[in-house]
PDB file of N, CA and C in Angstrom:
ATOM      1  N   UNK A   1     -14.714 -13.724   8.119  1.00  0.00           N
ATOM      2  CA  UNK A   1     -14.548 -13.103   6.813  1.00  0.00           C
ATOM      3  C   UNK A   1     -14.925 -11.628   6.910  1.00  0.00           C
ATOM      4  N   UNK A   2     -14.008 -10.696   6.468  1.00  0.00           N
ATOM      5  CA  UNK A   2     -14.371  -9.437   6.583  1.00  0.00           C
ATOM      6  C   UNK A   2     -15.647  -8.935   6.136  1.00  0.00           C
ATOM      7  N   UNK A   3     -15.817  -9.382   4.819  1.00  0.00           N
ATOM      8  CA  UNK A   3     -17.252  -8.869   3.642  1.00  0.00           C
ATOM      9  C   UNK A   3     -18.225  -8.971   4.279  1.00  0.00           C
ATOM     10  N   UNK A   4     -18.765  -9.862   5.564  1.00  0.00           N
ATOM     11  CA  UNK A   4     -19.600 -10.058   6.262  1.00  0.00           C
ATOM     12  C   UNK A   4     -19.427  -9.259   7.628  1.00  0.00           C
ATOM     13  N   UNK A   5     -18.515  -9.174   7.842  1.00  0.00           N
ATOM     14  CA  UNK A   5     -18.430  -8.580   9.310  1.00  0.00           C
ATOM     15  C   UNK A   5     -18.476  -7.271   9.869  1.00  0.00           C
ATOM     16  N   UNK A   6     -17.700  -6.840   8.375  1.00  0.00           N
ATOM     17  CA  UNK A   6     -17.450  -5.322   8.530  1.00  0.00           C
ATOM     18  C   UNK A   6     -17.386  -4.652   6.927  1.00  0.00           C
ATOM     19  N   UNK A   7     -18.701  -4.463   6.417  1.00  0.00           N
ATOM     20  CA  UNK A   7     -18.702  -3.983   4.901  1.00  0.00           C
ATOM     21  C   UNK A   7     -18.641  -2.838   5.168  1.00  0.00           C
ATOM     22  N   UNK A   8     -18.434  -1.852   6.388  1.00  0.00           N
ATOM     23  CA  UNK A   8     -17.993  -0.228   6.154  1.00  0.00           C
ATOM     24  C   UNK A   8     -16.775  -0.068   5.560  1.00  0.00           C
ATOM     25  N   UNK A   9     -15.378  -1.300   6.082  1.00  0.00           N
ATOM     26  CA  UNK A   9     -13.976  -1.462   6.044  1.00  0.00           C
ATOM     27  C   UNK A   9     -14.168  -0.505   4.363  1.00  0.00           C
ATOM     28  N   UNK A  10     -12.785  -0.085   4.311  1.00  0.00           N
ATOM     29  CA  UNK A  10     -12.481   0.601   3.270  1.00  0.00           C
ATOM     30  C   UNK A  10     -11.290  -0.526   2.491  1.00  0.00           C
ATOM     31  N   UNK A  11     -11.642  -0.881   1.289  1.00  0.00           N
ATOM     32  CA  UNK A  11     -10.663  -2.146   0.888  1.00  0.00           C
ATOM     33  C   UNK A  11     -10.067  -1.602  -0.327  1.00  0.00           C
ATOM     34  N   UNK A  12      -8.638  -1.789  -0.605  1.00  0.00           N
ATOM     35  CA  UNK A  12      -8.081  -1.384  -1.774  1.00  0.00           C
ATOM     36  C   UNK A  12      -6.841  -2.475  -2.359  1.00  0.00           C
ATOM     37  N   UNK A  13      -6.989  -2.433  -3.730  1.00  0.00           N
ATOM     38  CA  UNK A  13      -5.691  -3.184  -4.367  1.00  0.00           C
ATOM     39  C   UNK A  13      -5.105  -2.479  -5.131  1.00  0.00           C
ATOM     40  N   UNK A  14      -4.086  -2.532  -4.978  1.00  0.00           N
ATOM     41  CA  UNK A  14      -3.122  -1.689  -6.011  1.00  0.00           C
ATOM     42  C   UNK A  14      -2.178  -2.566  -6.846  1.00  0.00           C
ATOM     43  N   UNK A  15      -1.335  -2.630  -7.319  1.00  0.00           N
ATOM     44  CA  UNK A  15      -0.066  -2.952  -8.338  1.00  0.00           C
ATOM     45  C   UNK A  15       0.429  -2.012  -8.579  1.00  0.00           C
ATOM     46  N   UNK A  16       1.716  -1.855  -7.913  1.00  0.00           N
ATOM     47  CA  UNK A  16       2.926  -1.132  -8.110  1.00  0.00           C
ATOM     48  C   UNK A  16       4.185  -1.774  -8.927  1.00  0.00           C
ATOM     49  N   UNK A  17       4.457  -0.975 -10.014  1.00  0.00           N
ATOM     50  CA  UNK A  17       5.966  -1.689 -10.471  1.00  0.00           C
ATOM     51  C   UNK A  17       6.803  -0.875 -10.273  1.00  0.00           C
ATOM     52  N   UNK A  18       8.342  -1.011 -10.081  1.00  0.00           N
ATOM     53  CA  UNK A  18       9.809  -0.260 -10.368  1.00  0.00           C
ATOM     54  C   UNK A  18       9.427   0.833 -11.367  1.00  0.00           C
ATOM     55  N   UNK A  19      10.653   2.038 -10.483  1.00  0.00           N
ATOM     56  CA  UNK A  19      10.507   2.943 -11.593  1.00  0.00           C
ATOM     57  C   UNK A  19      12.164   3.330 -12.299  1.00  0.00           C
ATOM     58  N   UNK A  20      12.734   1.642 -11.914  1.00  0.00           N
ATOM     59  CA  UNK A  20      14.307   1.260 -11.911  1.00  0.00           C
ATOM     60  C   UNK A  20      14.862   2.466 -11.255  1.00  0.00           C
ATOM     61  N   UNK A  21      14.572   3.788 -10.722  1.00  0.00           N
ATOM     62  CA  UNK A  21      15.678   4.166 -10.152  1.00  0.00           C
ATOM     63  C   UNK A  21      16.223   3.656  -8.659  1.00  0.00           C
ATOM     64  N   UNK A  22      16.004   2.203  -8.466  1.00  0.00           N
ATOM     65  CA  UNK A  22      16.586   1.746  -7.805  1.00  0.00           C
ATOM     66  C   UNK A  22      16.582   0.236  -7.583  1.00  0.00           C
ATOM     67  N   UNK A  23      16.986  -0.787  -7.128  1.00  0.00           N
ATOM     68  CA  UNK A  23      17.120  -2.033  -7.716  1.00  0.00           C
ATOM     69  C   UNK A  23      15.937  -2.780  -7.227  1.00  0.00           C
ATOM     70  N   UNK A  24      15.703  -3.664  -7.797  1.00  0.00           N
ATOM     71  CA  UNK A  24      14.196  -5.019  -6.898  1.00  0.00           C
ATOM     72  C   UNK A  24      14.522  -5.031  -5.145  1.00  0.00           C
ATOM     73  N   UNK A  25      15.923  -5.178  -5.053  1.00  0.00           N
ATOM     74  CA  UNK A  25      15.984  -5.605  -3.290  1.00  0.00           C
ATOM     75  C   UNK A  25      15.734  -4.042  -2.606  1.00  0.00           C
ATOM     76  N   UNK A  26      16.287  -3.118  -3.274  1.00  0.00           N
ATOM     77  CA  UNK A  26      15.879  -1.538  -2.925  1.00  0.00           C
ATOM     78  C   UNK A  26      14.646  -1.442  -2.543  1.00  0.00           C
ATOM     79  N   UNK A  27      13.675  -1.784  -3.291  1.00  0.00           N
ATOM     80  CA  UNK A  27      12.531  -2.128  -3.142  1.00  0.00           C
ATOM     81  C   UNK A  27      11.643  -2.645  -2.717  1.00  0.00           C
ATOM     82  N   UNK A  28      12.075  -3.765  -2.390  1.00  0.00           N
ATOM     83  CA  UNK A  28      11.726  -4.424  -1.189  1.00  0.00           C
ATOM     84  C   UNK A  28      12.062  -3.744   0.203  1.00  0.00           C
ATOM     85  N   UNK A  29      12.951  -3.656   0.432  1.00  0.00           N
ATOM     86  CA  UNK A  29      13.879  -3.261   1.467  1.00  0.00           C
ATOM     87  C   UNK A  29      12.787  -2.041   1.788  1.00  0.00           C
ATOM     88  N   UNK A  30      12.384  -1.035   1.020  1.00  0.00           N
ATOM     89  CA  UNK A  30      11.545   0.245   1.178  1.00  0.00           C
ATOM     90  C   UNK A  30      10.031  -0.403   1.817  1.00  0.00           C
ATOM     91  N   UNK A  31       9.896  -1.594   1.009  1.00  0.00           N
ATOM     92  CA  UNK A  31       8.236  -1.826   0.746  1.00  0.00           C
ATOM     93  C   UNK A  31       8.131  -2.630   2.586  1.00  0.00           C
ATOM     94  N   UNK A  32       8.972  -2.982   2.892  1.00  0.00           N
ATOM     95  CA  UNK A  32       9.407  -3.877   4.073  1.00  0.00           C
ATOM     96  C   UNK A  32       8.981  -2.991   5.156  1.00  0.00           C
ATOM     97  N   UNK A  33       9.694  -2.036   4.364  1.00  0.00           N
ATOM     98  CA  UNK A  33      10.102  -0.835   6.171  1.00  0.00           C
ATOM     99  C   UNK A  33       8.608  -0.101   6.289  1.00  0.00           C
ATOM    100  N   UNK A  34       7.767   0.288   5.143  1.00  0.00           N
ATOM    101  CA  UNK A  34       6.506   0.771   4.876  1.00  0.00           C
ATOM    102  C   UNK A  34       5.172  -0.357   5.639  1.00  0.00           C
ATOM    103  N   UNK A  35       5.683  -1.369   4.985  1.00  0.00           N
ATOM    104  CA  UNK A  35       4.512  -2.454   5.807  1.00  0.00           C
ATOM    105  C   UNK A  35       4.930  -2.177   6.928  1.00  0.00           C
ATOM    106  N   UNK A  36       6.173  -2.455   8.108  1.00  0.00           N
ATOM    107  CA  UNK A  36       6.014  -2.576   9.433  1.00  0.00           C
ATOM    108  C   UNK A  36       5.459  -1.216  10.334  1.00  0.00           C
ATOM    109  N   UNK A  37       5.754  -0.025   9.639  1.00  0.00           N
ATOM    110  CA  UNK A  37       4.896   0.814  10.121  1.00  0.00           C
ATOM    111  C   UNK A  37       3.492   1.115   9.534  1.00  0.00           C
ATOM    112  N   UNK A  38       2.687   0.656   8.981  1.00  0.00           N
ATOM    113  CA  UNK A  38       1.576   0.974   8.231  1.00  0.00           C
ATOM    114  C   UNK A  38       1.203  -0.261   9.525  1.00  0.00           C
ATOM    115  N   UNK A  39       1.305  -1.242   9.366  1.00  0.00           N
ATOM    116  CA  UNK A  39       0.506  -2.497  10.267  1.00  0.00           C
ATOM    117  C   UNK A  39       0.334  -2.273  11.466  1.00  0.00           C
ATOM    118  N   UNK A  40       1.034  -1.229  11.889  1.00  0.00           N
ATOM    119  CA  UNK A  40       0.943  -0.332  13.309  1.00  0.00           C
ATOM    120  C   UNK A  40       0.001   0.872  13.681  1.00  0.00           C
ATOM    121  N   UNK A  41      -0.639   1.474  12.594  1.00  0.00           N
ATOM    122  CA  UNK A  41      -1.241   2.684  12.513  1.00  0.00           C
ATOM    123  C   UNK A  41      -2.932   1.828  12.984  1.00  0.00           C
ATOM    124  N   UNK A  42      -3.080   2.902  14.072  1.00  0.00           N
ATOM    125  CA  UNK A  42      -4.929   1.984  14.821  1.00  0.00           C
ATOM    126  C   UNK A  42      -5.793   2.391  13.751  1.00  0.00           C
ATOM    127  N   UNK A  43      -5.819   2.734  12.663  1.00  0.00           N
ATOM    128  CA  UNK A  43      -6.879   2.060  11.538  1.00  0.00           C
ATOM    129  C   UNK A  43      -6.645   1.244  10.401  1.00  0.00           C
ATOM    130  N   UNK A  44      -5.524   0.464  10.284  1.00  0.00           N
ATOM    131  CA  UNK A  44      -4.977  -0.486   9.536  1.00  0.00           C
ATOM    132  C   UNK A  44      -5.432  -1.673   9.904  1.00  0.00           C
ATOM    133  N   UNK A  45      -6.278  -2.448   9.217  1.00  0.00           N
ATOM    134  CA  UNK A  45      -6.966  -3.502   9.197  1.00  0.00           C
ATOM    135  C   UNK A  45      -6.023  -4.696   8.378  1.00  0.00           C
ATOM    136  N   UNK A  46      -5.583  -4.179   7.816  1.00  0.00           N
ATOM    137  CA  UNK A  46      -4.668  -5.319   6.700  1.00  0.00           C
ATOM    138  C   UNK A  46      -3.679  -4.781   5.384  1.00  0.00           C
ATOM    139  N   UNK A  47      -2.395  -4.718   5.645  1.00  0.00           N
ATOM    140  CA  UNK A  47      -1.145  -4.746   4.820  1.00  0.00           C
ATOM    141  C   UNK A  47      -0.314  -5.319   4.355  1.00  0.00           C
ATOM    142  N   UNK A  48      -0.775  -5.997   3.394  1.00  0.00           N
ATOM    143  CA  UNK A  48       0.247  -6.861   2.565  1.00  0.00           C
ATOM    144  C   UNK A  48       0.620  -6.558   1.234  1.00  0.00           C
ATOM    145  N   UNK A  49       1.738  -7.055   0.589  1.00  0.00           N
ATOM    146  CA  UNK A  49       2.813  -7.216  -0.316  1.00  0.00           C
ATOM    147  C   UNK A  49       3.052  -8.209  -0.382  1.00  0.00           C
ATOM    148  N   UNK A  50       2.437  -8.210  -1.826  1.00  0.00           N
ATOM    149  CA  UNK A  50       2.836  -9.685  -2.451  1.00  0.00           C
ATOM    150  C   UNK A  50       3.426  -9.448  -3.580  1.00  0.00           C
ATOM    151  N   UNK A  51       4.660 -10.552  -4.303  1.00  0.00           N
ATOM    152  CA  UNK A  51       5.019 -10.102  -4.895  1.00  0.00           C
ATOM    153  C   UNK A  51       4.659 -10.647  -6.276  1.00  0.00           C
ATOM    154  N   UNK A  52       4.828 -10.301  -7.914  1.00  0.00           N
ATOM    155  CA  UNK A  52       4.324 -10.329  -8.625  1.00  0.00           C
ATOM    156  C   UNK A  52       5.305 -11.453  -9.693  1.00  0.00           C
ATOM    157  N   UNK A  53       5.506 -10.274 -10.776  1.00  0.00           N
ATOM    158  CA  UNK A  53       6.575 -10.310 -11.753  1.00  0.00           C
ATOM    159  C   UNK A  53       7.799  -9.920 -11.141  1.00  0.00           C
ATOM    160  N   UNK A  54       9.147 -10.630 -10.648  1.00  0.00           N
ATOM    161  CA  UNK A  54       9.598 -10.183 -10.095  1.00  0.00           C
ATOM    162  C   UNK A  54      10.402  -9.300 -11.113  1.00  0.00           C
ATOM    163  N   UNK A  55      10.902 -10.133 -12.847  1.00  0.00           N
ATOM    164  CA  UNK A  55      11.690  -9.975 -13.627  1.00  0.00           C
ATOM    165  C   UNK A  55      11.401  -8.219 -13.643  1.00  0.00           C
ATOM    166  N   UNK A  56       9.816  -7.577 -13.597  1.00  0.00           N
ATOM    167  CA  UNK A  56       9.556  -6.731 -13.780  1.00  0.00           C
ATOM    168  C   UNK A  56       9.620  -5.280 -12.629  1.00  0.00           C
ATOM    169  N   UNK A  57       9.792  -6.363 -11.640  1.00  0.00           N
ATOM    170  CA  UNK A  57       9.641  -5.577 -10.194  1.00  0.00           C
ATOM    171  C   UNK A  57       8.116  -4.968  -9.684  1.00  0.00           C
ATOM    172  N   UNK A  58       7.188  -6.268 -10.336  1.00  0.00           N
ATOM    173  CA  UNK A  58       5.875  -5.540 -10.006  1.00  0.00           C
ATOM    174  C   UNK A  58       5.189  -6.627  -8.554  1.00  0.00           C
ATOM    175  N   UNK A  59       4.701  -5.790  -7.764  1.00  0.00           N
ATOM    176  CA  UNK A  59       4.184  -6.137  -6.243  1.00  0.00           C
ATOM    177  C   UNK A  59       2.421  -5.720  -6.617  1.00  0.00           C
ATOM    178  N   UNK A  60       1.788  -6.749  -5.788  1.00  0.00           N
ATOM    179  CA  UNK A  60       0.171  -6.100  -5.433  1.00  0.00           C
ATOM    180  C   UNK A  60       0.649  -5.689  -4.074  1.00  0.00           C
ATOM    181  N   UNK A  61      -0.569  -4.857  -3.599  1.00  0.00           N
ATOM    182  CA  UNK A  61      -0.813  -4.070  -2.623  1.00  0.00           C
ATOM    183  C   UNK A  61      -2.119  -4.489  -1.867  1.00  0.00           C
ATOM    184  N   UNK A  62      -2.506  -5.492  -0.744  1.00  0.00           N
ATOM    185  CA  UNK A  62      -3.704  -5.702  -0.384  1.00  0.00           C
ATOM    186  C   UNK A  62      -4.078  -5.157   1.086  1.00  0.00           C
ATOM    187  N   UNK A  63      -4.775  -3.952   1.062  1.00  0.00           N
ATOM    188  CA  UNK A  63      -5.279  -3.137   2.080  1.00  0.00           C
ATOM    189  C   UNK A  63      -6.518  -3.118   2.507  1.00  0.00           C
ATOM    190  N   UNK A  64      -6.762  -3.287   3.647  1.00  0.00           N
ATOM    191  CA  UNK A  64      -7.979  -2.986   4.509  1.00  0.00           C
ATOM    192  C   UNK A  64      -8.171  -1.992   5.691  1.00  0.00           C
ATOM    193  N   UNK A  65      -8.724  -1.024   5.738  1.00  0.00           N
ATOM    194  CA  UNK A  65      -8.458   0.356   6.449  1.00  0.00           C
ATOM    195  C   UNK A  65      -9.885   0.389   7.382  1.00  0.00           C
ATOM    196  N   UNK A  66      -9.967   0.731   8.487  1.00  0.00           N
ATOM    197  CA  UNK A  66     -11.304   0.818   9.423  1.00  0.00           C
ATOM    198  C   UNK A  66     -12.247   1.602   8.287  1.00  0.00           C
ATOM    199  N   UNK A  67     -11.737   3.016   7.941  1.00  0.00           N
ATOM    200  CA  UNK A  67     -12.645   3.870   7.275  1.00  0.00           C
ATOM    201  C   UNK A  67     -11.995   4.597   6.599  1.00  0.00           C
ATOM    202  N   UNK A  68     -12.032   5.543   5.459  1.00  0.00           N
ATOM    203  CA  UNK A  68     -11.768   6.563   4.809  1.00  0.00           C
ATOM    204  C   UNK A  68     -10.687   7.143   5.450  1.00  0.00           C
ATOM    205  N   UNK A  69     -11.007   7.678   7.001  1.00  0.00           N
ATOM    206  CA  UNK A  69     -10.318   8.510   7.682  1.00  0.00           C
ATOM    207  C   UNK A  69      -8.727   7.985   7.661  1.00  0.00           C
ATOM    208  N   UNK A  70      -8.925   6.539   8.497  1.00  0.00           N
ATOM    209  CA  UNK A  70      -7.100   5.497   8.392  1.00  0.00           C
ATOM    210  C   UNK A  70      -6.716   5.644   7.417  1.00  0.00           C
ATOM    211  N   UNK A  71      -7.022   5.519   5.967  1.00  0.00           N
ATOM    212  CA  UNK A  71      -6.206   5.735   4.770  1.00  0.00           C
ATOM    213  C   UNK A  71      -5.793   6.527   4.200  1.00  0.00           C
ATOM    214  N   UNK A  72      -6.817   8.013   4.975  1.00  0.00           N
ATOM    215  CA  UNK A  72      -5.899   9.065   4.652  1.00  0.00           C
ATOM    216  C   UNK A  72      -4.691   9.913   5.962  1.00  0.00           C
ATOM    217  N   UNK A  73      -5.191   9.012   7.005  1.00  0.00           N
ATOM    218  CA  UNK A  73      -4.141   9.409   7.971  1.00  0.00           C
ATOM    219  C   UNK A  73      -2.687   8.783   7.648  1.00  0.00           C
ATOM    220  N   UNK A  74      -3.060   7.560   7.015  1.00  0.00           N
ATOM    221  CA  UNK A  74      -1.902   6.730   6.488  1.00  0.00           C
ATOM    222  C   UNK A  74      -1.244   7.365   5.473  1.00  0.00           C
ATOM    223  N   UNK A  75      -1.288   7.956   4.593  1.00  0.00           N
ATOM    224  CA  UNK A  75      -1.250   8.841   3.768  1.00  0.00           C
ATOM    225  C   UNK A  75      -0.252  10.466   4.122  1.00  0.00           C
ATOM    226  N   UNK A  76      -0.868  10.777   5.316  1.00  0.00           N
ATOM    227  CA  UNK A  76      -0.322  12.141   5.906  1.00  0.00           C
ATOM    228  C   UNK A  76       0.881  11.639   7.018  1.00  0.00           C
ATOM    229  N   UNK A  77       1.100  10.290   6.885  1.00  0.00           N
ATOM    230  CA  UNK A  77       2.583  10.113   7.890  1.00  0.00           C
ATOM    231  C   UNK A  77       3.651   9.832   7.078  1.00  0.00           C
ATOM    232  N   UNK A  78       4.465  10.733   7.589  1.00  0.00           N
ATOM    233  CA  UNK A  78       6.164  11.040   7.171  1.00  0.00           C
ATOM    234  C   UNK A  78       6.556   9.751   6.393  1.00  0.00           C
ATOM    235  N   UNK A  79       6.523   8.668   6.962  1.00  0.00           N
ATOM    236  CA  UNK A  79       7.113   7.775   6.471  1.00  0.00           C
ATOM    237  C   UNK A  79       6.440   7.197   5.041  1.00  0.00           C
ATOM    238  N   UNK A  80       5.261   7.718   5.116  1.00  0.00           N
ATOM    239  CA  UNK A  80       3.926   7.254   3.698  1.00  0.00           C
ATOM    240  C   UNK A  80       5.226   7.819   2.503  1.00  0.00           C
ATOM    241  N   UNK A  81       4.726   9.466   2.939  1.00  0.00           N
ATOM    242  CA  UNK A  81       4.738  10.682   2.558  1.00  0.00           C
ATOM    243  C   UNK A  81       6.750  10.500   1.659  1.00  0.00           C
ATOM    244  N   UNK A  82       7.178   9.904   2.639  1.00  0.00           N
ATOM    245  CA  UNK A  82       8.922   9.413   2.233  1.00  0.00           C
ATOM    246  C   UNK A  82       9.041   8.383   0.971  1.00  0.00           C
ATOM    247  N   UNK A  83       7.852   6.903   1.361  1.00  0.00           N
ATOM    248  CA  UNK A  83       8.066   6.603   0.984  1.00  0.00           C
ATOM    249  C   UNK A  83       7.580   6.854  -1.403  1.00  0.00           C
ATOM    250  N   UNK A  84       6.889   7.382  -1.046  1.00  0.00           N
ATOM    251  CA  UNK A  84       6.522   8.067  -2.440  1.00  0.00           C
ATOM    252  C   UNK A  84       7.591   9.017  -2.587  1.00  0.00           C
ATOM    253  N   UNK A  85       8.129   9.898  -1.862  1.00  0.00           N
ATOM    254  CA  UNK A  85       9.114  11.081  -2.790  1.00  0.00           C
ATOM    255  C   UNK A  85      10.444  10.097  -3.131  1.00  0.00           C
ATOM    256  N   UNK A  86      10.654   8.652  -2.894  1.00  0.00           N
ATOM    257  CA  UNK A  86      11.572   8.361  -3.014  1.00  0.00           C
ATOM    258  C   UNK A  86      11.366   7.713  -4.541  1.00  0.00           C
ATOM    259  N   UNK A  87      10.156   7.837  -5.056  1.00  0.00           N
ATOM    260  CA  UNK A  87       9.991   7.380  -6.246  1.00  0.00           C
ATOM    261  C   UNK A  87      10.633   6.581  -7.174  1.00  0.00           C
ATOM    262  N   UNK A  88      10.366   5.177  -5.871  1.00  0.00           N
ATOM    263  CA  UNK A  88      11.358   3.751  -6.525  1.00  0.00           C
ATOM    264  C   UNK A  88      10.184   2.866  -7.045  1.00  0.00           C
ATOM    265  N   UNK A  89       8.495   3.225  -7.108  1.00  0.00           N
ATOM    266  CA  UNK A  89       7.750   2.331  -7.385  1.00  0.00           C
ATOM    267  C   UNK A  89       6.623   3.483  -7.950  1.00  0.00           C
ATOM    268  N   UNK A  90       6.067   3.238  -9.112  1.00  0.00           N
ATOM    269  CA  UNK A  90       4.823   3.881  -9.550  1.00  0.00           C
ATOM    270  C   UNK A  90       3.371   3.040  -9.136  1.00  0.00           C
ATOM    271  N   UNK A  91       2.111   3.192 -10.063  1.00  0.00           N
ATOM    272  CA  UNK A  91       0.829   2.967  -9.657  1.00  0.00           C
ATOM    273  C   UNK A  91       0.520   2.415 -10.746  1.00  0.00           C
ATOM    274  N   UNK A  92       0.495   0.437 -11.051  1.00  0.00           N
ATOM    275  CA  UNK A  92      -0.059   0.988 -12.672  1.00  0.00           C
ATOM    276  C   UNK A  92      -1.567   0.014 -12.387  1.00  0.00           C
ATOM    277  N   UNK A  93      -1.897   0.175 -10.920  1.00  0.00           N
ATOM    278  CA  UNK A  93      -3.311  -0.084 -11.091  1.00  0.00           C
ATOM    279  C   UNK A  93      -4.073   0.560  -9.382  1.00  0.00           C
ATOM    280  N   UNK A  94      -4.938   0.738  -9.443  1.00  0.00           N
ATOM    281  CA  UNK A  94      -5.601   1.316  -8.222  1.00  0.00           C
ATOM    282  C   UNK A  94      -6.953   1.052  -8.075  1.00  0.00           C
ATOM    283  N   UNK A  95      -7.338   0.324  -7.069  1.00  0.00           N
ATOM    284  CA  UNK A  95      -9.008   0.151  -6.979  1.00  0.00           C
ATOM    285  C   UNK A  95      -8.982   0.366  -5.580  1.00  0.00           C
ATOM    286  N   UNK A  96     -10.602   0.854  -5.316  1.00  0.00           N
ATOM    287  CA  UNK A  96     -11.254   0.415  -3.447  1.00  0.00           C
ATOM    288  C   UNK A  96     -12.598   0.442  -3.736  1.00  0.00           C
ATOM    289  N   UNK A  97     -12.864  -0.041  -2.619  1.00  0.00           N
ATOM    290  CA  UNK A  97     -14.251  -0.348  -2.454  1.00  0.00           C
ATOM    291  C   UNK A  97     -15.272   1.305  -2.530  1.00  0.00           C
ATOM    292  N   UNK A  98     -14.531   2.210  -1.992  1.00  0.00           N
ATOM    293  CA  UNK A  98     -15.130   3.784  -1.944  1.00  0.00           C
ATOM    294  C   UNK A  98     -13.907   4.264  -2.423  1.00  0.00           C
ATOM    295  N   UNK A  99     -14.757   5.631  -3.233  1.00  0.00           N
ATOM    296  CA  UNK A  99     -13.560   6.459  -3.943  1.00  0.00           C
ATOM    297  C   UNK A  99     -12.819   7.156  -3.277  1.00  0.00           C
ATOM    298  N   UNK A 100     -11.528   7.148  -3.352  1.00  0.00           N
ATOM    299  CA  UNK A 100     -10.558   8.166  -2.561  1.00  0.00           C
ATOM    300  C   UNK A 100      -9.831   8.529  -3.330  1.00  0.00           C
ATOM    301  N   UNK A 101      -8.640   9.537  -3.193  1.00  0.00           N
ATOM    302  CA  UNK A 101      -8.023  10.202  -3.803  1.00  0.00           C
ATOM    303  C   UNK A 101      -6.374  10.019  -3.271  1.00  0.00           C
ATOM    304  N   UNK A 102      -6.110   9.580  -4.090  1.00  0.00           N
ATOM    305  CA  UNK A 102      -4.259   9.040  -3.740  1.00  0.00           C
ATOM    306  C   UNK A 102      -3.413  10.402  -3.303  1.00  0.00           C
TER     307      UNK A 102
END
């Protein structure tokens, strides 16, 4: 269990919904291509997408990052960085265990 093993880990949940400018499978299809490179980055502890409301197009976000540093390196790669200007999903919730800045 992580909570025991490693309480430095940096842990976050989010909920993202559609921002319809593009369809549920669009969306997926984006959120797909984002997990397989995020699960690759050496401070990514845990990336998943699950999905929610689909009627609504809303997904959680369940992340576990070594430290501060992975989540904002995750953050500064092209493909992060893509997948936000493509602004097919907003933020309508955000938590972590330590404060960071989106």
């Amino acid at each position: 269990m992580y909570l025991k093993e490693k309480t430095n880990y940096l842990y976050c949940t989010a909920v993202i919904q559609t921002t319809g400018k593009g369809s549920y499978e669009q969306l997926v299809e984006h959120l797909e291509a984002l997990r397989a490179k995020t699960v690759k980055e050496p401070g990514c502890v845990l990336f998943e997408i699950v999905p929610l409301e689909s009627a609504l197009g809303r997904f959680a976000l369940w992340e576990i990052w070594q430290n501060q540093e992975a989540f904002y390196y995750h953050h500064e790669q092209n493909y992060t960085k893509e997948f936000f200007a493509a602004e097919l999903d907003t933020v309508e919730f955000f938590e972590s265990s330590e404060k960071v800045n989106l």
